[in-house]
Protein backbone atom coordinates (compact mmCIF):
# COMPACT_ATOMS: atom_id res chain seq x y z
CA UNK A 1 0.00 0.00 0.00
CA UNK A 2 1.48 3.48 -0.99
CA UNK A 3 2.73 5.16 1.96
CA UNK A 4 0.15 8.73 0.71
CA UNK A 5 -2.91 5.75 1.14
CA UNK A 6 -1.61 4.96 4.37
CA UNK A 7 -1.07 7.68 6.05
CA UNK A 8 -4.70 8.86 4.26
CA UNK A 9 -6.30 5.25 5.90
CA UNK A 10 -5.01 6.32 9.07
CA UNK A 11 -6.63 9.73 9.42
CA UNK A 12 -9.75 8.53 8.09
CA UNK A 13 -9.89 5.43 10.13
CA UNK A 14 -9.33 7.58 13.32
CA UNK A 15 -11.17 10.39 12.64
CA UNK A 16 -14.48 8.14 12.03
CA UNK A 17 -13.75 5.69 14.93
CA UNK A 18 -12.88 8.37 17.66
CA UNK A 19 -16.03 10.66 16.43
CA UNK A 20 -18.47 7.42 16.22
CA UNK A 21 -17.23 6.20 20.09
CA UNK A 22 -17.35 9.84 21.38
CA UNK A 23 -20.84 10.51 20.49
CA UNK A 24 -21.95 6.86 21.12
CA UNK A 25 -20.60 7.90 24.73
CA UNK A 26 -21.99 11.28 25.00
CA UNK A 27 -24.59 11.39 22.77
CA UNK A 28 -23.56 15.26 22.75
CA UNK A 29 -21.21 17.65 21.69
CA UNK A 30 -18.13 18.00 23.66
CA UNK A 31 -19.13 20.17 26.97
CA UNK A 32 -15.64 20.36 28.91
CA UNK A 33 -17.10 19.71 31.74
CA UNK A 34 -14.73 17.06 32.65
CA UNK A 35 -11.48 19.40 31.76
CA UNK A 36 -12.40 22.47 34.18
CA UNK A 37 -12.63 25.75 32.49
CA UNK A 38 -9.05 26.25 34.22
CA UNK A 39 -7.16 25.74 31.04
CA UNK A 40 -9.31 27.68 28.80
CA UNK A 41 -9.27 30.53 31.12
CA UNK A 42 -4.83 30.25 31.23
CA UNK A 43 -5.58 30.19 26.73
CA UNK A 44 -7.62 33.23 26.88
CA UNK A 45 -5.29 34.87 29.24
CA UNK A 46 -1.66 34.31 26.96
CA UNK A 47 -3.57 35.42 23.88
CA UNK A 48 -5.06 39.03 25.89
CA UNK A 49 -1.19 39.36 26.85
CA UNK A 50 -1.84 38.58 30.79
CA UNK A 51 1.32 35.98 30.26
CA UNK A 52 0.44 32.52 32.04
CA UNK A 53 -1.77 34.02 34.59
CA UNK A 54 -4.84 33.15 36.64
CA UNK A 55 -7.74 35.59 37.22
CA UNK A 56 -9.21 35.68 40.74
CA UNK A 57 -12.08 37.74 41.79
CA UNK A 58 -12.16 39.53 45.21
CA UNK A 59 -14.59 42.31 46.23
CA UNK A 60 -15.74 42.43 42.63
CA UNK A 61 -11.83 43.41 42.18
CA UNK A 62 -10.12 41.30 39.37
CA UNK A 63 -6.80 40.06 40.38
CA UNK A 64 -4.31 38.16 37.87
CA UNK A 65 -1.44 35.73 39.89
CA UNK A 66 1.28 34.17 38.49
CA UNK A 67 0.63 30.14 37.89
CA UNK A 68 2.91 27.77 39.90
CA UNK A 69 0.66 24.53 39.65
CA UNK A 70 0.65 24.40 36.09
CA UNK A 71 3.72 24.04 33.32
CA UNK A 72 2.48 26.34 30.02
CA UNK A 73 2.58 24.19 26.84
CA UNK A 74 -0.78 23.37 26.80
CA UNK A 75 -2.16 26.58 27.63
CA UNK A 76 0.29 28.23 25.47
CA UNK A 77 -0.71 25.51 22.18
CA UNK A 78 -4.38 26.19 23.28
CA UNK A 79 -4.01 29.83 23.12
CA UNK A 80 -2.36 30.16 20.04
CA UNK A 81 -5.28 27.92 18.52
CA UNK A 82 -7.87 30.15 19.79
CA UNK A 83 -6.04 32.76 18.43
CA UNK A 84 -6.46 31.78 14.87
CA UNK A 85 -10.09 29.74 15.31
CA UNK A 86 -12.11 30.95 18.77
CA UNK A 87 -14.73 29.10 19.72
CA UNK A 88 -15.50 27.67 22.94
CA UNK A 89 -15.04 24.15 21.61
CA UNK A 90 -11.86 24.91 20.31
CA UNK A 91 -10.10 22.88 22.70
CA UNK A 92 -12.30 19.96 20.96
CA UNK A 93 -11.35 20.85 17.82
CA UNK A 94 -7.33 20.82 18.39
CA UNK A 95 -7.93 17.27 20.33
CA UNK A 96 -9.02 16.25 17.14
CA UNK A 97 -6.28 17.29 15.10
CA UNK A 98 -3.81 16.73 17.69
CA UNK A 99 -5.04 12.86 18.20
CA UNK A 100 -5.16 12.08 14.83
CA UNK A 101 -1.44 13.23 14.13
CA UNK A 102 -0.73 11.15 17.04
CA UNK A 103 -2.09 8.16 15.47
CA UNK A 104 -0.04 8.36 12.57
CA UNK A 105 2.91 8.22 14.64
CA UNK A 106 1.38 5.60 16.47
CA UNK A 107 1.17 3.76 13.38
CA UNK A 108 4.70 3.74 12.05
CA UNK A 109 5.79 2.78 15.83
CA UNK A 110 3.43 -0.33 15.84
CA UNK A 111 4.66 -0.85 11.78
CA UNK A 112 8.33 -1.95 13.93
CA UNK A 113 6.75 -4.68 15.93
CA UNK A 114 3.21 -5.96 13.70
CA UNK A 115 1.86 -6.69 10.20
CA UNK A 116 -0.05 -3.33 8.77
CA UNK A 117 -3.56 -5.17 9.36
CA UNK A 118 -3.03 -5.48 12.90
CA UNK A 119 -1.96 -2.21 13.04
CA UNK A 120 -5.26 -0.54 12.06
CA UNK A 121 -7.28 -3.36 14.78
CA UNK A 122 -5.07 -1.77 17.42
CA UNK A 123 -5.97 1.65 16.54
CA UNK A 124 -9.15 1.16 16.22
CA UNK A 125 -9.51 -0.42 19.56
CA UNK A 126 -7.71 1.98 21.05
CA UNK A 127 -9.09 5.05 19.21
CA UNK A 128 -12.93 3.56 20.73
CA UNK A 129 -11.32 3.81 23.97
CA UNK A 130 -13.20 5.42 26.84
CA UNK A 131 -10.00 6.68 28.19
CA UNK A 132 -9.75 8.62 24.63
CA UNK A 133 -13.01 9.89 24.34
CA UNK A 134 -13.38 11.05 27.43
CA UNK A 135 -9.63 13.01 26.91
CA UNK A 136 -11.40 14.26 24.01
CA UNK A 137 -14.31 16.11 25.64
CA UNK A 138 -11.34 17.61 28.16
CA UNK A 139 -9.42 20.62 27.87
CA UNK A 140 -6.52 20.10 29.31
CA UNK A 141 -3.15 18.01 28.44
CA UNK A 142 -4.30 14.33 27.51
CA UNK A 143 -4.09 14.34 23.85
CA UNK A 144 -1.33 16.83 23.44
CA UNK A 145 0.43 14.76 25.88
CA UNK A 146 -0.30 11.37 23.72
CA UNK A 147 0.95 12.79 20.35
CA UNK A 148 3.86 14.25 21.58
CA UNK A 149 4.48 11.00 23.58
CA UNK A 150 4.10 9.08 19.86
CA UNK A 151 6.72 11.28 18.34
CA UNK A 152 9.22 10.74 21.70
CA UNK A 153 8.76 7.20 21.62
CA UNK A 154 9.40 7.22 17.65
CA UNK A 155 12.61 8.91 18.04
CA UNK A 156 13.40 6.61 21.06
CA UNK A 157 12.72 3.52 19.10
CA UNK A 158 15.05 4.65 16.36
CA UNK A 159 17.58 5.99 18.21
CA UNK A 160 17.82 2.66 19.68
CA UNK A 161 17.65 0.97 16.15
CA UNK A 162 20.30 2.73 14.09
CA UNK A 163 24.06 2.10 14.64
CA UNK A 164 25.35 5.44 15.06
CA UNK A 165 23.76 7.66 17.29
CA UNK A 166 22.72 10.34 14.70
CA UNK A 167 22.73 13.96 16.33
CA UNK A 168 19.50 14.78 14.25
CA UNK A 169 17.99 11.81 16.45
CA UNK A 170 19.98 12.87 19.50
CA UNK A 171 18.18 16.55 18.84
CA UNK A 172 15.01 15.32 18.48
CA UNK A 173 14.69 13.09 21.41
CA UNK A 174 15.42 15.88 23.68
CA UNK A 175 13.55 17.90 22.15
CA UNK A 176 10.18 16.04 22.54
CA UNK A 177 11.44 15.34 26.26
CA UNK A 178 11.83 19.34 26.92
CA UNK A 179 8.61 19.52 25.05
CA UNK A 180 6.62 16.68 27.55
CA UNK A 181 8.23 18.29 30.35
CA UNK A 182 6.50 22.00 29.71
CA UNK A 183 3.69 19.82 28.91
CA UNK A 184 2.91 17.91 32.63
CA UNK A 185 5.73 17.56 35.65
CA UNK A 186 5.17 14.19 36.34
CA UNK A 187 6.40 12.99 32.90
CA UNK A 188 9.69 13.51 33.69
CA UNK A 189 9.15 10.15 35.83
CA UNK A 190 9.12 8.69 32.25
CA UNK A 191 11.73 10.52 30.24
CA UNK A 192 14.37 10.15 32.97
CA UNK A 193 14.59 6.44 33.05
CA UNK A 194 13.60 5.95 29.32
CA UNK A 195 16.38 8.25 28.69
CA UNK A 196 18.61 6.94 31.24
CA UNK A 197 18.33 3.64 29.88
CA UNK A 198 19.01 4.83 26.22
CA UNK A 199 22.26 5.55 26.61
CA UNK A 200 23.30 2.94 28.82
CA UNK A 201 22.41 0.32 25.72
CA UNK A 202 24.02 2.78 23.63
CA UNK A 203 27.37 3.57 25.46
CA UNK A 204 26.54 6.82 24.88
CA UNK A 205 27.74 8.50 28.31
CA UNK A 206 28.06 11.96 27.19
CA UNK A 207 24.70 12.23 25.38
CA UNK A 208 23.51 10.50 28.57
CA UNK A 209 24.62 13.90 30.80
CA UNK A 210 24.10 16.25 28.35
CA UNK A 211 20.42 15.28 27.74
CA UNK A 212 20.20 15.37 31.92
CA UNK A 213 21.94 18.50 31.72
CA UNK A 214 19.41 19.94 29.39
CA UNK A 215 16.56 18.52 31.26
CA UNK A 216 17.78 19.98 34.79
CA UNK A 217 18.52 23.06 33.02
CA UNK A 218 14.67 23.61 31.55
CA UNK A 219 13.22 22.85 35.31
CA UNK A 220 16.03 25.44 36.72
CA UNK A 221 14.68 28.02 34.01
CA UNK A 222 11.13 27.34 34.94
CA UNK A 223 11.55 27.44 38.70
CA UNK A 224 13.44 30.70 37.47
CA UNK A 225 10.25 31.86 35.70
CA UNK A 226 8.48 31.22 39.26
CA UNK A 227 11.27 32.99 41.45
CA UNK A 228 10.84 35.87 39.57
CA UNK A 229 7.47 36.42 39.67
CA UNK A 230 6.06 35.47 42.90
CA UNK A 231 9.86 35.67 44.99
CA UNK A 232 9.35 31.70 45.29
CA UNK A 233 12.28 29.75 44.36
CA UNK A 234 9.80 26.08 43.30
CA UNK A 235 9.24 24.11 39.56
CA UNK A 236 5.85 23.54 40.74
CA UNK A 237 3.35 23.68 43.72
CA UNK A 238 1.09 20.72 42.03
CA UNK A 239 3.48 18.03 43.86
CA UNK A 240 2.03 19.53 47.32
CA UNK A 241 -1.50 20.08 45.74
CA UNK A 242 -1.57 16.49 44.28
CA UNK A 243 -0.91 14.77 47.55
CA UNK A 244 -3.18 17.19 49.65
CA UNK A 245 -5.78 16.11 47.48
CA UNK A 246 -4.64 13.15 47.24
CA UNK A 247 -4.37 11.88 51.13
CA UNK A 248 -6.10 14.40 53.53
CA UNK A 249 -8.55 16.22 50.93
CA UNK A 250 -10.44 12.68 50.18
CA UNK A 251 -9.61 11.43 53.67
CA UNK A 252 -10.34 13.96 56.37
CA UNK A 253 -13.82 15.04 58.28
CA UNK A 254 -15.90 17.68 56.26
CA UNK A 255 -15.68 19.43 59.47
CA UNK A 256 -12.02 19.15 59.32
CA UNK A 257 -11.57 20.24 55.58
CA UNK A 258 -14.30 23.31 56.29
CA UNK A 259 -11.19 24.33 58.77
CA UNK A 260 -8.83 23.99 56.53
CA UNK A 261 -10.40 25.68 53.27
CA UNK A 262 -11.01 28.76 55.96
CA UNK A 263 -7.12 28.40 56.63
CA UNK A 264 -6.24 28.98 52.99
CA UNK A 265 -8.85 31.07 52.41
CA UNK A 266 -7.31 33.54 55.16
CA UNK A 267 -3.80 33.22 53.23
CA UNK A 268 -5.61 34.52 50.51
CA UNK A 269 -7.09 37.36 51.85
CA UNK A 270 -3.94 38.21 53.94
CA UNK A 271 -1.45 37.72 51.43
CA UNK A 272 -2.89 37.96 47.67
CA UNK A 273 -5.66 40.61 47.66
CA UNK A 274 -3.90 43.48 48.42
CA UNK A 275 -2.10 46.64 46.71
CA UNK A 276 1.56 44.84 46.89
CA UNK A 277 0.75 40.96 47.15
CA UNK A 278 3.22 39.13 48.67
CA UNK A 279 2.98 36.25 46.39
CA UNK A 280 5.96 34.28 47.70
CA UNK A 281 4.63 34.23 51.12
CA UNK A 282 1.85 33.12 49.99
CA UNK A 283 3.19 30.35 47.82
CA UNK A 284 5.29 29.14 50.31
CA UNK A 285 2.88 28.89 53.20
CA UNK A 286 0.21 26.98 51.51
CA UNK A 287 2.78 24.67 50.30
CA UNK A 288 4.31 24.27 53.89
CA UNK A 289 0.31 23.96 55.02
CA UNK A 290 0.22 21.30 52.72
CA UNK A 291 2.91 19.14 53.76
CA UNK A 292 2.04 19.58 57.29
CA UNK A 293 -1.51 18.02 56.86
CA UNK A 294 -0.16 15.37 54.86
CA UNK A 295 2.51 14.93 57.40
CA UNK A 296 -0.31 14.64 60.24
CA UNK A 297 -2.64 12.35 58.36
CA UNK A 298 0.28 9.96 57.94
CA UNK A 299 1.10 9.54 61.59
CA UNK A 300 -2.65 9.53 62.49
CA UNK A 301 -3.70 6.95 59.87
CA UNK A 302 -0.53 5.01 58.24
CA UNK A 303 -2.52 2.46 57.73
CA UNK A 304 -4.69 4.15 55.47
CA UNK A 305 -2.14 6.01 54.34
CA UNK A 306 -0.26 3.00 52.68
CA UNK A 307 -3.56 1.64 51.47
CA UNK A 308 -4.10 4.85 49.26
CA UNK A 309 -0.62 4.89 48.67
CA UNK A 310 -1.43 1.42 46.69
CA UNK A 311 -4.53 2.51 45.55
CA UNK A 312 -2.66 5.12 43.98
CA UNK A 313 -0.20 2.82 41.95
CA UNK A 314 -3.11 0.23 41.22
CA UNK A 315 -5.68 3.08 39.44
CA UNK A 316 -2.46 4.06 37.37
CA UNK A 317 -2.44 0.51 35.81
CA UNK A 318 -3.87 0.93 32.19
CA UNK A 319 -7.33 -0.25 31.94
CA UNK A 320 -9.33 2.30 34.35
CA UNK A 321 -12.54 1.35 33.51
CA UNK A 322 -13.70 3.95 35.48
CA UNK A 323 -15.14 6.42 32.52
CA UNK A 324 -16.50 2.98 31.29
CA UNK A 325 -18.63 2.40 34.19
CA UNK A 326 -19.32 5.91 34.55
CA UNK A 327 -20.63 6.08 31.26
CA UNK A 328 -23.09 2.96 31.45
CA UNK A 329 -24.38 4.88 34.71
CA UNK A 330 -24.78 7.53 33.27
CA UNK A 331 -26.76 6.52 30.30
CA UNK A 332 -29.09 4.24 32.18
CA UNK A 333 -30.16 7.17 34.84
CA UNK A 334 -29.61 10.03 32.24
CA UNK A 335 -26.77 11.72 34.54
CA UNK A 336 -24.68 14.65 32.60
CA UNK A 337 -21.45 12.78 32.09
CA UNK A 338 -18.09 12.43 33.18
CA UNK A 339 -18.92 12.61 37.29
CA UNK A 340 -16.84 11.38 39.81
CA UNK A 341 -17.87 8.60 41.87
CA UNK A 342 -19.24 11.24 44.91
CA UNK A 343 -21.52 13.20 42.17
CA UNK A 344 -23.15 9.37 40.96
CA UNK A 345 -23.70 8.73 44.40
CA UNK A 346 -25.31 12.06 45.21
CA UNK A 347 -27.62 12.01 41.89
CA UNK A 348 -28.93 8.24 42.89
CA UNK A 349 -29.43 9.31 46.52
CA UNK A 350 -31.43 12.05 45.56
CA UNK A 351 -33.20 10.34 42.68
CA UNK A 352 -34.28 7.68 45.23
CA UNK A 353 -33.28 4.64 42.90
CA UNK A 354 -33.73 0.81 44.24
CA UNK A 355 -31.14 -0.33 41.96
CA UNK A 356 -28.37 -0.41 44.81
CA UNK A 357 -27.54 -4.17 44.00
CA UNK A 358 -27.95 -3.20 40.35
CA UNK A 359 -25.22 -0.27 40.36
CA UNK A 360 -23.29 -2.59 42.68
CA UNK A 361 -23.48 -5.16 40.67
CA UNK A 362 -22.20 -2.68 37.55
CA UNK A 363 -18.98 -1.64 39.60
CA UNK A 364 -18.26 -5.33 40.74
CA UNK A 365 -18.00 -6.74 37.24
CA UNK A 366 -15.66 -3.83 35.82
CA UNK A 367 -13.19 -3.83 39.37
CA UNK A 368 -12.83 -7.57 38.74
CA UNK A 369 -11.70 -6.83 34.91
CA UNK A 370 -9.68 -4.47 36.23
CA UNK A 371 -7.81 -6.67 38.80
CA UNK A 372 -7.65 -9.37 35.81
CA UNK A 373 -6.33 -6.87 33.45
CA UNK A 374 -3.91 -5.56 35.64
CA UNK A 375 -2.34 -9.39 36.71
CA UNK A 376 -2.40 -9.95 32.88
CA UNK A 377 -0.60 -6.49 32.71
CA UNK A 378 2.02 -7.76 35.32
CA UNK A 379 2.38 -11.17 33.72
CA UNK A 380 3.50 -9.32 30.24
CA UNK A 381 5.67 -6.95 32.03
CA UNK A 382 7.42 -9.57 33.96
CA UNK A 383 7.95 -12.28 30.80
CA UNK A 384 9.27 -8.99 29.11
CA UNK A 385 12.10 -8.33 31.66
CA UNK A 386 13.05 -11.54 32.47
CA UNK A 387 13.33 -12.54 28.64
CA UNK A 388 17.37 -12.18 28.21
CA UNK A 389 17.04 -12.01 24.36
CA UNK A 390 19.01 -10.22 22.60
CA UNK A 391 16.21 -9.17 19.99
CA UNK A 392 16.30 -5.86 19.44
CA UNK A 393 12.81 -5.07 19.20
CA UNK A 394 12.18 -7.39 22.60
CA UNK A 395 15.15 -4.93 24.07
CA UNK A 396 13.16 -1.83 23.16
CA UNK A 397 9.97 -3.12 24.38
CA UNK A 398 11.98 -3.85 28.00
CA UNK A 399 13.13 -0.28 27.91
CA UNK A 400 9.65 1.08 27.30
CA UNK A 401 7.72 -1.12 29.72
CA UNK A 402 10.32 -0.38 32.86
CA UNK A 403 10.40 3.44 31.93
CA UNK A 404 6.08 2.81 32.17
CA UNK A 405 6.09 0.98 35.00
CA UNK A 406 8.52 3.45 37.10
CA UNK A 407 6.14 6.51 35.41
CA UNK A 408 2.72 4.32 36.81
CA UNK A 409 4.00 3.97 40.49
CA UNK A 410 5.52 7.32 41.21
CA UNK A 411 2.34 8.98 39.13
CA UNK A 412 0.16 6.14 41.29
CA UNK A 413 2.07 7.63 44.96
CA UNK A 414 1.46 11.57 43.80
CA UNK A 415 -1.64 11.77 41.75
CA UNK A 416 -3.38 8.65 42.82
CA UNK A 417 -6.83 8.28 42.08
CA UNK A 418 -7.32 11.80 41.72
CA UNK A 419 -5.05 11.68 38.64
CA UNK A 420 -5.23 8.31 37.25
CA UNK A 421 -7.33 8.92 34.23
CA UNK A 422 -5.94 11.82 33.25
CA UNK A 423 -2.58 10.45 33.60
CA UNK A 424 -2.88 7.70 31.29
CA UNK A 425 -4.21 8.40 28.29
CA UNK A 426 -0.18 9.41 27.04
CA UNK A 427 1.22 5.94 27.81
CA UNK A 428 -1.98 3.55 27.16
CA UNK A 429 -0.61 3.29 23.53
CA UNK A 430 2.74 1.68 25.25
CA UNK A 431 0.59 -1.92 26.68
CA UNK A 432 -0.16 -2.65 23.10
CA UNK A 433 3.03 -2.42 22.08
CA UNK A 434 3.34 -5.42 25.17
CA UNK A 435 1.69 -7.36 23.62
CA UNK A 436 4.81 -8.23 21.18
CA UNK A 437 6.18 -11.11 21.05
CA UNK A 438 3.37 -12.38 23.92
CA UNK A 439 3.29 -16.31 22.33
CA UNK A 440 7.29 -16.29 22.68
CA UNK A 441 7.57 -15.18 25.81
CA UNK A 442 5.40 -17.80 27.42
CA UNK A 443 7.53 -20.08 25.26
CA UNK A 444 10.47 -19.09 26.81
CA UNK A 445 9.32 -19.37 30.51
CA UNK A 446 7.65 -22.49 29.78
CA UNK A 447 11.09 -24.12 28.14
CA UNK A 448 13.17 -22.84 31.04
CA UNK A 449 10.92 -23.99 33.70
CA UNK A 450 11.33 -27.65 31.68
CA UNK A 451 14.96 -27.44 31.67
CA UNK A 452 15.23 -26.62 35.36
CA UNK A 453 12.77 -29.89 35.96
CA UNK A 454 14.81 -31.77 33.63
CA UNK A 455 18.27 -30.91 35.22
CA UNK A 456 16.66 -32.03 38.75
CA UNK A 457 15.21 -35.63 37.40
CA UNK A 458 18.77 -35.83 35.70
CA UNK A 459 20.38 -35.42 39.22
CA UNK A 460 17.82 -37.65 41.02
């Protein structure tokens, strides 16, 4: 097949697919809803020249603050599209293009491990996923995050392939790792090791601290960015945020968090609404506020406190068929959809539905998928690193799954829950490309298990 007819197949194939399976899921147009308005509102600001700023409202007063929870690329990608094409379903509109260039980079990577028919089945199972649609009707970084994931991994892959380490490729890896970086923090937990372990295969020592040179060097510049603006030295407050949310947030009293949102609230009124805000205070006392209460909650509750923290790493583990259920709910009682699991429960409690067992029944069946998928998940991952081959495809899919596996659990301890979804729509593409090789990994285990039984009935 000419490559012009593939690449044409490809953008047809996922542009009918993803639009079919989002409006068989929504049976709307996209709302953003899910992605809060946050996002737009940073889009809107760059392009009215506010810089990456956040407007907050006090005393019918307008205030705009400096944003320390967020990295700009998105924002910055978003703004530049409204720019050109404003609408308030913009952000749909450059998910779509942004997913379906994605998908043709997806493409050539699975072309390196299966036969072009198989190919398209993956995408189109993956294209119908709920995780996808449901990035779709979000503005914020999911899709941008999974094409420019596609073209890292595509540059990975080949750096890995060719001989020489070719400078273009050395460029262009670091470039799309720079590039996820400014995109979301916590991808970093994937570039460094997928990185790391790139030049270790390759003997490539000085690429390997010059691309960590480069990366430290982009987070010193941002944290830069943040000194001078607010007069707090930090990359990001979202690591504090994350786990407030994360373990006391979710955990606490309401009483409790009523006392704490007042706390905050103060630091606002103290600090930020005034003629000469003194954002660094600020900055640095909700962070230190933050790590306090997480700090507490741990030595109250450890117990709980390592069951989240595992709760964390297992809702990181690829299938999350959390939007599914969510959207079976929400068709049968007509609920506006996505919800998290507190809104569903407050819409059937006030709807007065009998159908406890029924919903119960609904969750049941997709957690015990999930557990299943994610053993399945471990099973592949394990065959995959203890499989010594030195198949070079086999080697790359190694490198990949261990860089997604450190990425899941340190995402899993920080995010959790509260960022699961959102979190893995970028590497959901990688557990297909598991699924290489799966018939000759068994294979493998199966014939060295026999061996060892052999060698003991031989000694016997």
């Amino acid at each position: 097949m000419p490559k012009i007819k593939i690449v044409f197949s490809v953008i047809i194939l996922s542009f009918i697919t993803v639009i079919l399976s989002y409006f068989i899921q929504f049976n709307s147009f996209p709302n953003n809803h899910y992605g809060s308005d946050d996002y737009d509102q940073l889009a809107d600001n760059i392009i009215n020249f506010y810089e990456f700023t956040r407007i907050e409202t006090h005393n019918g007063k307008n205030y705009y603050f400096p944003v320390l929870d967020r990295v700009p690329l998105y924002s910055f990608t978003l703004g530049v599209f409204k720019f050109f094409f404003y609408s308030n379903k913009s952000f749909f509109f450059l998910n779509i293009l942004l997913f379906i260039l994605g998908n043709l980079v997806f493409y050539k990577i699975l072309k390196f491990f299966f036969s072009r028919y198989l190919c398209f089945v993956i995408l189109i199972i993956f294209s119908s996923s709920p995780l996808v649609a449901r990035g779709l009707n979000s503005a914020d970084p999911q899709i941008l995050s999974y094409c420019l994931f596609s073209f890292y991994v595509y540059f990975l892959i080949i750096s890995i392939k060719e001989k020489k380490f070719s400078l273009i490729n050395f460029f262009l890896v670091n470039f799309f790792s720079i590039l996820l970086i400014l995109t979301r923090h916590n991808y970093l937990f994937f570039v460094i090791p997928s990185i790391f372990f790139l030049y270790i295969y390759k003997k490539e020592y000085l690429k390997l601290f010059i691309s960590f040179l480069i990366i430290f060097f982009i987070i010193f510049l941002w944290s830069f960015r943040n000194y001078s603006k607010t007069n707090y030295f930090n990359f990001s407050s979202l690591l504090s945020s994350s786990l407030y949310i994360e373990y006391v947030v979710w955990r606490i009293p309401l009483e409790q968090k009523k006392i704490n949102d007042n706390f905050i609230n103060d630091l606002r009124i103290n600090y930020l609404f005034k003629p000469n805000p003194k954002l660094g205070t600020y900055f640095k006392l909700v962070d230190e506020f933050h790590y306090s209460q997480i700090l507490l909650y741990i030595k109250n509750y450890p117990e709980k406190f390592m069951l989240n923290f595992f709760k964390g790493i297992y809702a990181m583990h690829g299938l999350s068929s959390y939007p599914t259920k969510h959207i079976i709910l929400s068709k049968i009682y007509n609920f506006d959809y996505p919800q998290d699991g507190a809104s569903i429960a407050v819409n059937l409690k006030k709807k007065q539905f009998d159908e406890v067992f029924f919903v119960k029944s609904i969750f049941f069946i997709f957690n015990l998928l999930e557990i299943i998928f994610a053993l399945f998940l471990f099973l592949i991952l394990t065959l995959h690193l203890i499989n010594k081959s030195s198949n070079i495809n086999l080697r790359i899919i190694k490198l990949l799954s261990f860089s997604t596996l450190l990425y899941i659990i340190f995402s899993g301890i920080i995010g959790g829950i509260y960022y699961a979804e959102r979190g893995l729509v970028p590497v959901f593409f990688i557990y297909f490309l598991m699924f290489y090789n799966f018939r000759a990994n068994i294979e493998f285990v199966i014939n060295k298990i026999k061996k060892k039984f052999t060698k003991k009935s031989y000694i016997l």
